[in-house]
C-alpha atoms as a PDB file:
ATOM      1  CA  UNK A   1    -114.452 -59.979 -98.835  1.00  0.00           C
ATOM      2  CA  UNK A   2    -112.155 -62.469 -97.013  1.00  0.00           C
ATOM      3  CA  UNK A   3    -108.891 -63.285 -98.530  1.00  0.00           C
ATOM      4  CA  UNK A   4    -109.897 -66.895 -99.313  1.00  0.00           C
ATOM      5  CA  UNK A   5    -112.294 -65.209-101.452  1.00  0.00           C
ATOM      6  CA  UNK A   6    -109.799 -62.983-103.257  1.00  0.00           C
ATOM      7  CA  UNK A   7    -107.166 -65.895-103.868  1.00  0.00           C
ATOM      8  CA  UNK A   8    -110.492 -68.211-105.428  1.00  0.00           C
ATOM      9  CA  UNK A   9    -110.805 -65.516-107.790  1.00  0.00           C
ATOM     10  CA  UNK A  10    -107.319 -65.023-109.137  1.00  0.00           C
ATOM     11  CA  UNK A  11    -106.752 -68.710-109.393  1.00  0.00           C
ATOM     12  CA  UNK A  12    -109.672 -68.741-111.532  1.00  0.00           C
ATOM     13  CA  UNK A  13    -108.463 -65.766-113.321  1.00  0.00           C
ATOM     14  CA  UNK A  14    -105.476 -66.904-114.108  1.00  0.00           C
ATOM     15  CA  UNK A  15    -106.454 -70.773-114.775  1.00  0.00           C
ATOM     16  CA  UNK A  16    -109.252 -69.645-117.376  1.00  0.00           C
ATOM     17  CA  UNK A  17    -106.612 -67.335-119.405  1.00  0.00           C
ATOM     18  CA  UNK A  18    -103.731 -70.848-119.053  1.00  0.00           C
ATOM     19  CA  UNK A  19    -106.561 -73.239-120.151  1.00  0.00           C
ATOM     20  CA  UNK A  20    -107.660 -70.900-123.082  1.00  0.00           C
ATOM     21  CA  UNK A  21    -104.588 -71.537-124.378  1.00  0.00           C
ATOM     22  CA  UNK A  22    -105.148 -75.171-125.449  1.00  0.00           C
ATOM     23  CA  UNK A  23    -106.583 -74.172-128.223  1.00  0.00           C
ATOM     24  CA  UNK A  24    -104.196 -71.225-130.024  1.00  0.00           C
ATOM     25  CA  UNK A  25    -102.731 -72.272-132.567  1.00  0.00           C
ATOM     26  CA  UNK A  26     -99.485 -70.730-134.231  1.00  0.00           C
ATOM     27  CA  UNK A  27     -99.873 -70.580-138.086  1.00  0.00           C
ATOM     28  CA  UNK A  28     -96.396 -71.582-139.551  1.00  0.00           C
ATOM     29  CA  UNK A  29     -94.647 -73.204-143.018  1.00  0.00           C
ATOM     30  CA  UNK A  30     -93.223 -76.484-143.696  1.00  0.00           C
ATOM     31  CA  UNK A  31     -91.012 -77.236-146.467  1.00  0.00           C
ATOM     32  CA  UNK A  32     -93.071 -80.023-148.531  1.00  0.00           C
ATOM     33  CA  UNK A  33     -91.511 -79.550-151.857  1.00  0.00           C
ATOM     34  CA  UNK A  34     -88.150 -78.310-154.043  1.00  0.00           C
ATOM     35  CA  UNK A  35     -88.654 -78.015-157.993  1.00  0.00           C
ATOM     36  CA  UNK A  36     -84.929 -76.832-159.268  1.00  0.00           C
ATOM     37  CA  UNK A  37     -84.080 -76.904-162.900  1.00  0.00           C
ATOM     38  CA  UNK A  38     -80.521 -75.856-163.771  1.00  0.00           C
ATOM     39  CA  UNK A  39     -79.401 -74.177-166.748  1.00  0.00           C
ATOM     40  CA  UNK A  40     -83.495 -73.395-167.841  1.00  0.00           C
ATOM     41  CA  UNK A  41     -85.744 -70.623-168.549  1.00  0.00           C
ATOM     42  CA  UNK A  42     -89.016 -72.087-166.821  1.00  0.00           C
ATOM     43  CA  UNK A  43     -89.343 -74.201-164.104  1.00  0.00           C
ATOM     44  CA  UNK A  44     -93.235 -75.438-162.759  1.00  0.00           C
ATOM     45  CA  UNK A  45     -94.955 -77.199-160.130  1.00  0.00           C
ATOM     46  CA  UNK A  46     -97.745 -77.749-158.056  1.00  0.00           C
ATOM     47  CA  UNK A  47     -99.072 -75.760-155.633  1.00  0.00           C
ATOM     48  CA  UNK A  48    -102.165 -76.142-152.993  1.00  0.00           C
ATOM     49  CA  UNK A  49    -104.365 -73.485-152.009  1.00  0.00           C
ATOM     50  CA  UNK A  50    -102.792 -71.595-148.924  1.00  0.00           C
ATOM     51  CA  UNK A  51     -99.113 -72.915-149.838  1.00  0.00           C
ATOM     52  CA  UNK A  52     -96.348 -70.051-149.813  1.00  0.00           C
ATOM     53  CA  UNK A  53     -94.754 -70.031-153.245  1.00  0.00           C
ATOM     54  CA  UNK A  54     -90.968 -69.300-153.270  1.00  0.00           C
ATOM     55  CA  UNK A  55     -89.545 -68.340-156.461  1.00  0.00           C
ATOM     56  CA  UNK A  56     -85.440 -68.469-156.684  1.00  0.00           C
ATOM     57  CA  UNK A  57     -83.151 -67.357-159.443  1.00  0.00           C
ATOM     58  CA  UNK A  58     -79.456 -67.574-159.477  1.00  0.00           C
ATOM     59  CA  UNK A  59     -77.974 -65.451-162.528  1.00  0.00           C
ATOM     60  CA  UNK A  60     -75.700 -67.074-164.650  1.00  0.00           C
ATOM     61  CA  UNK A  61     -71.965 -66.610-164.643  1.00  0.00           C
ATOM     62  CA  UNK A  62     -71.993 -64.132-167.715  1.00  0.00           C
ATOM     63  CA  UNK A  63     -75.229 -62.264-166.879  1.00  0.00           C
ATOM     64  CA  UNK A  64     -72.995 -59.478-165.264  1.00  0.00           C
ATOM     65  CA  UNK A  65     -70.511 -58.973-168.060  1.00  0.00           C
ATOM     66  CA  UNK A  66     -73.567 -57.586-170.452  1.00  0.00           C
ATOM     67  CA  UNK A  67     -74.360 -54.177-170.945  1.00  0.00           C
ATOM     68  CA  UNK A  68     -77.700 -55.344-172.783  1.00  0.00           C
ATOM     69  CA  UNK A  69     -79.869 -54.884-169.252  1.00  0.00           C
ATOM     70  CA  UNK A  70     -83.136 -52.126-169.001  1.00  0.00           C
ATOM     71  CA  UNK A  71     -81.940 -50.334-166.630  1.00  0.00           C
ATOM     72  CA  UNK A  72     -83.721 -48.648-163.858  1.00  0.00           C
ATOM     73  CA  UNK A  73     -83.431 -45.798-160.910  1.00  0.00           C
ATOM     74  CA  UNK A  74     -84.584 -47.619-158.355  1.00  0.00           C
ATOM     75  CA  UNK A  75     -81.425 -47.234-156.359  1.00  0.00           C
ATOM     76  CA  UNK A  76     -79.614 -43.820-156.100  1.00  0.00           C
ATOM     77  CA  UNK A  77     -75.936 -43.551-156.783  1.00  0.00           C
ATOM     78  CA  UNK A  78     -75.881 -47.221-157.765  1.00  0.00           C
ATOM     79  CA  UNK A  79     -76.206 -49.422-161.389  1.00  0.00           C
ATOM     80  CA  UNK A  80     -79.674 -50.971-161.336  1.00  0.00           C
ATOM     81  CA  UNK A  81     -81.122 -53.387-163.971  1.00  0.00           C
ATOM     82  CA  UNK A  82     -84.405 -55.182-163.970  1.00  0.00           C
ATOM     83  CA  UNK A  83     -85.516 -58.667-164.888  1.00  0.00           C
ATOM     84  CA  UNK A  84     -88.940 -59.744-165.343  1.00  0.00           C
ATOM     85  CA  UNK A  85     -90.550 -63.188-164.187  1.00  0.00           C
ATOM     86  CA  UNK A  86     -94.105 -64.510-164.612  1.00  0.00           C
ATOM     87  CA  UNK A  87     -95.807 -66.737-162.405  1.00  0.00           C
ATOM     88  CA  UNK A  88     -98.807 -68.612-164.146  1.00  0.00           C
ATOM     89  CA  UNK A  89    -101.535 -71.396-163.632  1.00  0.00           C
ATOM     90  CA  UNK A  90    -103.116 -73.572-164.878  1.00  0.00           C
ATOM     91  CA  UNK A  91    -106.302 -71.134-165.332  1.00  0.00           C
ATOM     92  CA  UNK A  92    -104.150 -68.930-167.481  1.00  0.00           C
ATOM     93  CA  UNK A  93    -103.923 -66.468-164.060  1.00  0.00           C
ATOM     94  CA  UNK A  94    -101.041 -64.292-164.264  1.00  0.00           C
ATOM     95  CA  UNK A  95     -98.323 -62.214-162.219  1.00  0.00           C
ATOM     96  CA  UNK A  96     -95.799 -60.732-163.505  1.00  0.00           C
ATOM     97  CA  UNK A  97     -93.235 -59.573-161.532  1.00  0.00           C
ATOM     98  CA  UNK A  98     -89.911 -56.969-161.738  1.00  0.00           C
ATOM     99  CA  UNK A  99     -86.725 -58.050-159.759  1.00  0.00           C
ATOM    100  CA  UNK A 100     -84.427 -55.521-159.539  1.00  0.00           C
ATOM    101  CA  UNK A 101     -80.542 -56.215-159.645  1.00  0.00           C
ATOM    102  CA  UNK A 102     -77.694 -54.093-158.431  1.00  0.00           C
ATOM    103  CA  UNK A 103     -74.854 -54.544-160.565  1.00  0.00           C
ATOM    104  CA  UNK A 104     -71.541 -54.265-159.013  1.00  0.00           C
ATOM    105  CA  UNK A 105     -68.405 -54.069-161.212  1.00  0.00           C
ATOM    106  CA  UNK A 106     -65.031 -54.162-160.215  1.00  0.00           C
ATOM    107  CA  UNK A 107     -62.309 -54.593-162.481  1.00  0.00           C
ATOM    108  CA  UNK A 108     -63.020 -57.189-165.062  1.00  0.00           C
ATOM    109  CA  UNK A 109     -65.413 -58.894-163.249  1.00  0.00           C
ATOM    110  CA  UNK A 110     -69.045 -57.703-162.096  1.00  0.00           C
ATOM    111  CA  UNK A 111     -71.757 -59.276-160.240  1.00  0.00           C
ATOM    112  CA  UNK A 112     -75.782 -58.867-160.113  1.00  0.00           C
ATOM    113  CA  UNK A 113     -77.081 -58.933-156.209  1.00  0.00           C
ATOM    114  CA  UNK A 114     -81.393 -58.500-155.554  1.00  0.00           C
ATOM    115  CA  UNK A 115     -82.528 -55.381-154.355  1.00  0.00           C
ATOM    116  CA  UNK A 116     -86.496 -55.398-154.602  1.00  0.00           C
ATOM    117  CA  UNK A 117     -89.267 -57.160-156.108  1.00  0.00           C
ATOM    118  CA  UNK A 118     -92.251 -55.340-157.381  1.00  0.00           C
ATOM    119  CA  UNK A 119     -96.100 -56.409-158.959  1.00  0.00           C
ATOM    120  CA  UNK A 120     -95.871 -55.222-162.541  1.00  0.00           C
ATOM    121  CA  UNK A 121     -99.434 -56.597-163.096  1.00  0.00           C
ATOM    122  CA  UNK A 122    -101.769 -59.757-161.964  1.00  0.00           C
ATOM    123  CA  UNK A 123    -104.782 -61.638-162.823  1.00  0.00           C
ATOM    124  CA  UNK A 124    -104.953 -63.809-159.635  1.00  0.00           C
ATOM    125  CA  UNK A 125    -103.508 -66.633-159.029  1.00  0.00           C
ATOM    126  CA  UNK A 126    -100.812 -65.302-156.060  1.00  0.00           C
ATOM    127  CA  UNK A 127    -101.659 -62.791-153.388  1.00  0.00           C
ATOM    128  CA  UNK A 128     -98.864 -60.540-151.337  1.00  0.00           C
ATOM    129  CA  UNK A 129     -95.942 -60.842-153.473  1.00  0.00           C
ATOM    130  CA  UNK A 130     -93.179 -59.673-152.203  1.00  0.00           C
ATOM    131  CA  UNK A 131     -89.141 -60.024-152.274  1.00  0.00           C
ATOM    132  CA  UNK A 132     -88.402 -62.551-149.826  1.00  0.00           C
ATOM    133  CA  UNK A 133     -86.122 -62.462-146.603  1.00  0.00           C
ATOM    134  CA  UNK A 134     -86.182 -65.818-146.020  1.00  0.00           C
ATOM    135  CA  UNK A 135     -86.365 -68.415-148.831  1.00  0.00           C
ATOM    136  CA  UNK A 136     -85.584 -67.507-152.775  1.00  0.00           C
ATOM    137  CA  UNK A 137     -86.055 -63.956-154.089  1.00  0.00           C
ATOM    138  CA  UNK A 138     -89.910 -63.702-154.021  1.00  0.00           C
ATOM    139  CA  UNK A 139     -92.920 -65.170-152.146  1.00  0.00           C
ATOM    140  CA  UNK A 140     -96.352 -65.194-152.230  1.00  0.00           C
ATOM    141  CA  UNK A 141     -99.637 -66.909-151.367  1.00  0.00           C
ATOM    142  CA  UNK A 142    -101.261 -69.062-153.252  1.00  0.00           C
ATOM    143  CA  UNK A 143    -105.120 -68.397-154.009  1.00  0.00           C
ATOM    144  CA  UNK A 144    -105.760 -71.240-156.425  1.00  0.00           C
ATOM    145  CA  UNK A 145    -104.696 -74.704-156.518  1.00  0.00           C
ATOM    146  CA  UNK A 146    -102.845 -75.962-159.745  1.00  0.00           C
ATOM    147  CA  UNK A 147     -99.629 -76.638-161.417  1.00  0.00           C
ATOM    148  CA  UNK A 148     -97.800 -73.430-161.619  1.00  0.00           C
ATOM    149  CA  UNK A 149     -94.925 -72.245-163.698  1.00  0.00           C
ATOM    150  CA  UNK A 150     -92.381 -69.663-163.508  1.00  0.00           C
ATOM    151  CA  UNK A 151     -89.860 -68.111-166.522  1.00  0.00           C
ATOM    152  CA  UNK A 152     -88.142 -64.779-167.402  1.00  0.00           C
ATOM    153  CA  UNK A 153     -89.654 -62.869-169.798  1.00  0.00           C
ATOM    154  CA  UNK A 154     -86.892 -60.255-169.886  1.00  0.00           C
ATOM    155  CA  UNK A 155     -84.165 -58.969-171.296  1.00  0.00           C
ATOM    156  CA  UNK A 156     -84.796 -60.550-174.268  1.00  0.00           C
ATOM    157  CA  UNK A 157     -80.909 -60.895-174.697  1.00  0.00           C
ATOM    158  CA  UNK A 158     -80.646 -63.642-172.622  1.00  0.00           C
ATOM    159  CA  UNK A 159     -82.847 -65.709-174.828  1.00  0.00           C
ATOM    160  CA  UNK A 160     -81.030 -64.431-177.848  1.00  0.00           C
ATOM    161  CA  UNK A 161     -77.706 -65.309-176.690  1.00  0.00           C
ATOM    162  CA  UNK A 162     -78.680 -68.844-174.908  1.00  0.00           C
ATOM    163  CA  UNK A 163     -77.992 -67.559-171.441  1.00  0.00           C
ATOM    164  CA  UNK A 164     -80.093 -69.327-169.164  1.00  0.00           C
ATOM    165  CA  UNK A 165     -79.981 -68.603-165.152  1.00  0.00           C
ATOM    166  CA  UNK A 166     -77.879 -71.067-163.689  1.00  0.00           C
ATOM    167  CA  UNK A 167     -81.045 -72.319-161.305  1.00  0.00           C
ATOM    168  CA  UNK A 168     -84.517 -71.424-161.105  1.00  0.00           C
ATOM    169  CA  UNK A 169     -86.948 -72.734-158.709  1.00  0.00           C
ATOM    170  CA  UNK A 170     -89.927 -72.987-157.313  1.00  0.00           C
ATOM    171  CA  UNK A 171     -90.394 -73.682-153.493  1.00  0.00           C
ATOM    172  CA  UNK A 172     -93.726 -74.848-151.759  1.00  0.00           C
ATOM    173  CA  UNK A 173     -94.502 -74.445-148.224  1.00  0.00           C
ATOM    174  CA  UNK A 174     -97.326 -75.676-146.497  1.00  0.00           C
ATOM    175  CA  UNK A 175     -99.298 -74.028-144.115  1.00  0.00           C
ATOM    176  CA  UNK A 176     -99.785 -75.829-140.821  1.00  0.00           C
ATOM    177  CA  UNK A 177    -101.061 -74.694-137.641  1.00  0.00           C
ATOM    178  CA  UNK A 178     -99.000 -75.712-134.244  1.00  0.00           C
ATOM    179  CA  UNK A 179    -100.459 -75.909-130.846  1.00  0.00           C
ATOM    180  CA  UNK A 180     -97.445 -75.031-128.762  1.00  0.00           C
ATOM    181  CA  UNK A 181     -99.105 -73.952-125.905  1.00  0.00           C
ATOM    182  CA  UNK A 182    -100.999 -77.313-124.949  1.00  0.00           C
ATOM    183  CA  UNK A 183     -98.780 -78.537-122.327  1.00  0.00           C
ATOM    184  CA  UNK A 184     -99.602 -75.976-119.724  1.00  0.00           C
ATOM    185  CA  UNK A 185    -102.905 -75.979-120.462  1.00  0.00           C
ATOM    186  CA  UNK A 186    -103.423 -78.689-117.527  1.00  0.00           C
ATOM    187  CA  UNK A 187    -102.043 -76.615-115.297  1.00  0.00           C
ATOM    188  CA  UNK A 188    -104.807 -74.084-116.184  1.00  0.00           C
ATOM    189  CA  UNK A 189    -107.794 -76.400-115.533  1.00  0.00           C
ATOM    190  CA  UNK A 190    -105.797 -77.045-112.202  1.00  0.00           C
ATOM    191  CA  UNK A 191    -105.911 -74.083-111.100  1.00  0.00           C
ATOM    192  CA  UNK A 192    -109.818 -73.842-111.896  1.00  0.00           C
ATOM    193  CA  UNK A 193    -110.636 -76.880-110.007  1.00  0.00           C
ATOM    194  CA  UNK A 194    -108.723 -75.207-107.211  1.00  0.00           C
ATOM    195  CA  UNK A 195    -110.680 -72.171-106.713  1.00  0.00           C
ATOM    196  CA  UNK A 196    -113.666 -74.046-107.237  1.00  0.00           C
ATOM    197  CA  UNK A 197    -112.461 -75.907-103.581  1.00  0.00           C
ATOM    198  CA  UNK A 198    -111.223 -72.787-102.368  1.00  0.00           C
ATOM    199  CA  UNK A 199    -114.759 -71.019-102.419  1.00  0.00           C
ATOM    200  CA  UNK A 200    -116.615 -74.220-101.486  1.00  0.00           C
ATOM    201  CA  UNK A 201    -114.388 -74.574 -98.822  1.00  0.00           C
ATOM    202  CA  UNK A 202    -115.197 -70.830 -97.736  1.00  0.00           C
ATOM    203  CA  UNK A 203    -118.637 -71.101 -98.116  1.00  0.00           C
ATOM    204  CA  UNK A 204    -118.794 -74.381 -95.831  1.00  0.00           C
ATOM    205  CA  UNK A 205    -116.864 -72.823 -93.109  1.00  0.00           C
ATOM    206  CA  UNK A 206    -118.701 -69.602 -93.340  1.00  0.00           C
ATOM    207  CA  UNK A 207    -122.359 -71.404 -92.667  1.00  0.00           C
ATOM    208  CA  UNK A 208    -120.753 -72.908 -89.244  1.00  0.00           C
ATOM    209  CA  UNK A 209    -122.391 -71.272 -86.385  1.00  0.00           C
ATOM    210  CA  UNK A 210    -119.976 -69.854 -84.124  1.00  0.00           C
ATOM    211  CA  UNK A 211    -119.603 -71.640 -80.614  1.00  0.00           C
ATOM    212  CA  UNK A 212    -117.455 -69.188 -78.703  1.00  0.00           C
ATOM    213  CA  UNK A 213    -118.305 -65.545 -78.645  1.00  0.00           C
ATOM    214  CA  UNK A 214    -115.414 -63.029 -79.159  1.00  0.00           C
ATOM    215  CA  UNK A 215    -114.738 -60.681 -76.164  1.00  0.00           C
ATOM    216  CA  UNK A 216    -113.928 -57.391 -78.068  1.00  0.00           C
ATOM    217  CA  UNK A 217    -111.612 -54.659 -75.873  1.00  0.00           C
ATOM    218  CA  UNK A 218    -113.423 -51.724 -74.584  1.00  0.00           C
ATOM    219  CA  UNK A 219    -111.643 -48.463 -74.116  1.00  0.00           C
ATOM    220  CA  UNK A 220    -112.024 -46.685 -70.416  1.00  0.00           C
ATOM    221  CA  UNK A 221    -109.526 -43.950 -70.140  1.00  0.00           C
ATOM    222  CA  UNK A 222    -108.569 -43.919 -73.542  1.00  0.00           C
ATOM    223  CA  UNK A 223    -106.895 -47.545 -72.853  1.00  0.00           C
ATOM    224  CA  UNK A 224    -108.140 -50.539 -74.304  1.00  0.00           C
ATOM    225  CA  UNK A 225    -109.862 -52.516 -71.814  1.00  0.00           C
ATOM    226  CA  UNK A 226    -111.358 -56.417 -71.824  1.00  0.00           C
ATOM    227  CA  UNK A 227    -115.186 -56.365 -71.419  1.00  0.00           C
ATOM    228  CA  UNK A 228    -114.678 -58.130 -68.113  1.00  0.00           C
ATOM    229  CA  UNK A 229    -113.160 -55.266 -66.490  1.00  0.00           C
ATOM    230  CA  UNK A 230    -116.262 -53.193 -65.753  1.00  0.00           C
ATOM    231  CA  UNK A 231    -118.438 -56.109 -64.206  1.00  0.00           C
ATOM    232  CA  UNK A 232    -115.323 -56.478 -61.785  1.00  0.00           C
ATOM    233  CA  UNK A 233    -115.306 -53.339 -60.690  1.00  0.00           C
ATOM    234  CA  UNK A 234    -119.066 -53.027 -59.865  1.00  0.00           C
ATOM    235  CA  UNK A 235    -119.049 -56.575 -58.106  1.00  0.00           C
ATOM    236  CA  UNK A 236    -115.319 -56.575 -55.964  1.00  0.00           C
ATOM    237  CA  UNK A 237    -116.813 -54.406 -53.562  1.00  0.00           C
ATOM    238  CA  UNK A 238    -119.683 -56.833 -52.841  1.00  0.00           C
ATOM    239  CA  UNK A 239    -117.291 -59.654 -52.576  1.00  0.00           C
ATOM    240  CA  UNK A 240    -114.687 -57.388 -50.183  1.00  0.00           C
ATOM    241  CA  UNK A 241    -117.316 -56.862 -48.063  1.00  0.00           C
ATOM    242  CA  UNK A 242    -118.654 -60.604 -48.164  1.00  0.00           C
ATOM    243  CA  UNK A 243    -114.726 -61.226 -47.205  1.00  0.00           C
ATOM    244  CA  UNK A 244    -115.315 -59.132 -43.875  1.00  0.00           C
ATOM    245  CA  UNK A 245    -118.119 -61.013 -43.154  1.00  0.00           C
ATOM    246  CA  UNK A 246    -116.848 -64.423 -43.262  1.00  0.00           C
ATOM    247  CA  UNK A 247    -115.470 -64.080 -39.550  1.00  0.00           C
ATOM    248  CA  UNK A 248    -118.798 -63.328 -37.989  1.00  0.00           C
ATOM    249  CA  UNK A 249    -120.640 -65.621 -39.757  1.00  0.00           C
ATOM    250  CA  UNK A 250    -118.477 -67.799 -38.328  1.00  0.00           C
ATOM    251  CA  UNK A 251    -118.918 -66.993 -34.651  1.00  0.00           C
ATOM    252  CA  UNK A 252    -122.177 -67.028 -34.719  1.00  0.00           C
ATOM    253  CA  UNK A 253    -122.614 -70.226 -36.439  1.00  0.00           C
ATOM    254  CA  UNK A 254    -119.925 -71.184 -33.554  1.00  0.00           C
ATOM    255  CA  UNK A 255    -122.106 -69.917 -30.981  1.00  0.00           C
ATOM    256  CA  UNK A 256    -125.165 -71.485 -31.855  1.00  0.00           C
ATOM    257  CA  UNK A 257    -123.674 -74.537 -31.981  1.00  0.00           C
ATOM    258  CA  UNK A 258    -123.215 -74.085 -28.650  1.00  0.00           C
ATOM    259  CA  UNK A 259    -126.421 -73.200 -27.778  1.00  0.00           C
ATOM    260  CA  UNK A 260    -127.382 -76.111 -29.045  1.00  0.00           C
ATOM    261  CA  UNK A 261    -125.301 -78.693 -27.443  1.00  0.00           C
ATOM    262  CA  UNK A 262    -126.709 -76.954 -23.945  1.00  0.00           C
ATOM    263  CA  UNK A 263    -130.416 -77.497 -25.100  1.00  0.00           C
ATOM    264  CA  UNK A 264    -129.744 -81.155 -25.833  1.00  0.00           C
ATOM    265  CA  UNK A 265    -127.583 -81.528 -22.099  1.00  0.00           C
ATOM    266  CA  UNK A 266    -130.566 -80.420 -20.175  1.00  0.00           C
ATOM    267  CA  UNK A 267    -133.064 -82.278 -22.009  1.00  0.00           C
ATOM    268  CA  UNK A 268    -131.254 -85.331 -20.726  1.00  0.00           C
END
């Protein structure tokens, strides 16, 4: 297999596994909607299916200060509390969820910073809850379109002494899908159409018929030797001794010339 042949087939390696590319897409979310309510216990809004639902709570300024909270032991050596939050739909599909708080006191003044978020129990609605890492405290995917609504459902003192989060919100992002790989796809199909030449080009040079004949090297003596050597040796005797020759050839051409210019002086 001739080189040509080799290079063909890793430019057409390589440009099928470039051009392939035009078509993967990269799933991502866009931001398409914000629905904030301040100083509320519910906030709602519609979702599509597909959307990532971001839910965001910002405890008020007095939530800390209470020792009313159900605590929990989710986090050794540290003050845990838990709220509760349900997500609903419009088909009366349900999740409800526990965020848990780690309550940090110093002094006189104390503060409530997420730790986890947890499925307490679900009808549907919202697939692979989790606490978030990037936007609001908890997302999840949405499995039914509808108008969807979010509100705490404990501690029940919060309700009882009018202390509602200072936001809560709901977040929708969109799924879209972007094809960031399209501009070197072109340079894939180029590099098809390439060895395509390549091993045309090959296979018209290859049908050529040859018009000189390669002398290959003989070895004589363990040397390597051009295939012209031995027909020299046999024939430069032959030719040494037609050297020798040459002189008496010539003398007696010479002397029957001679001969021949007496024949012709007595004929006259």
């Amino acid at each position: 297999m001739s080189w040509k042949v080799l290079l063909g087939i890793l430019f057409l390696f390589l440009g099928v596994v470039i051009a392939s590319l035009h078509n993967y897409a990269v799933e991502t979310y866009v931001l398409k909607e914000s629905y904030v309510r301040h100083s509320q216990f519910q906030v709602s809004g519609y979702f599509k299916k597909g959307d990532k639902l971001f839910f965001d709570i910002i405890p008020g300024d007095e939530w800390a200060l209470w020792s009313d909270w159900i605590m929990t032991d989710v986090v050794p050596d540290y003050v845990d509390v838990k709220i509760q939050v349900e997500i609903n739909n419009t088909f009366n599909e349900k999740t409800v969820i526990d965020v848990i708080y780690i309550l940090y006191a110093y002094g006189e003044e104390a503060s409530l910073v997420p730790f986890a978020a947890y499925i307490n129990s679900t009808t549907g609605g919202l697939k692979n809850v989790t606490k978030s890492d990037s936007v609001g405290m908890i997302e999840g995917i949405v499995e039914t379109e509808g108008d969807y609504s979010a509100c705490l459902l404990t501690p029940e003192f919060l309700y009882e002494q009018n202390l509602p989060p200072k936001t809560i919100s709901l977040i929708r992002y969109e799924k879209t899908l972007k094809y960031e790989y399209r501009q070197v796809a072109p340079f894939g199909f180029f590099l098809i159409i390439l060895s395509l030449f390549i091993f045309l080009y090959n296979f018209i040079v290859g049908k050529k018929p040859k018009l000189k004949r390669r002398i290959t090297s003989l070895s004589i003596g363990g040397k390597p030797q051009n295939a012209l050597f031995p027909f020299l040796r046999v024939q430069a005797p032959l030719f040494c001794i037609f050297l020798l020759k040459i002189p008496g050839i010539v003398y007696e051409t010479c002397n029957l010339r001679a001969d021949l210019l007496r024949l012709e002086f007595r004929l006259l």
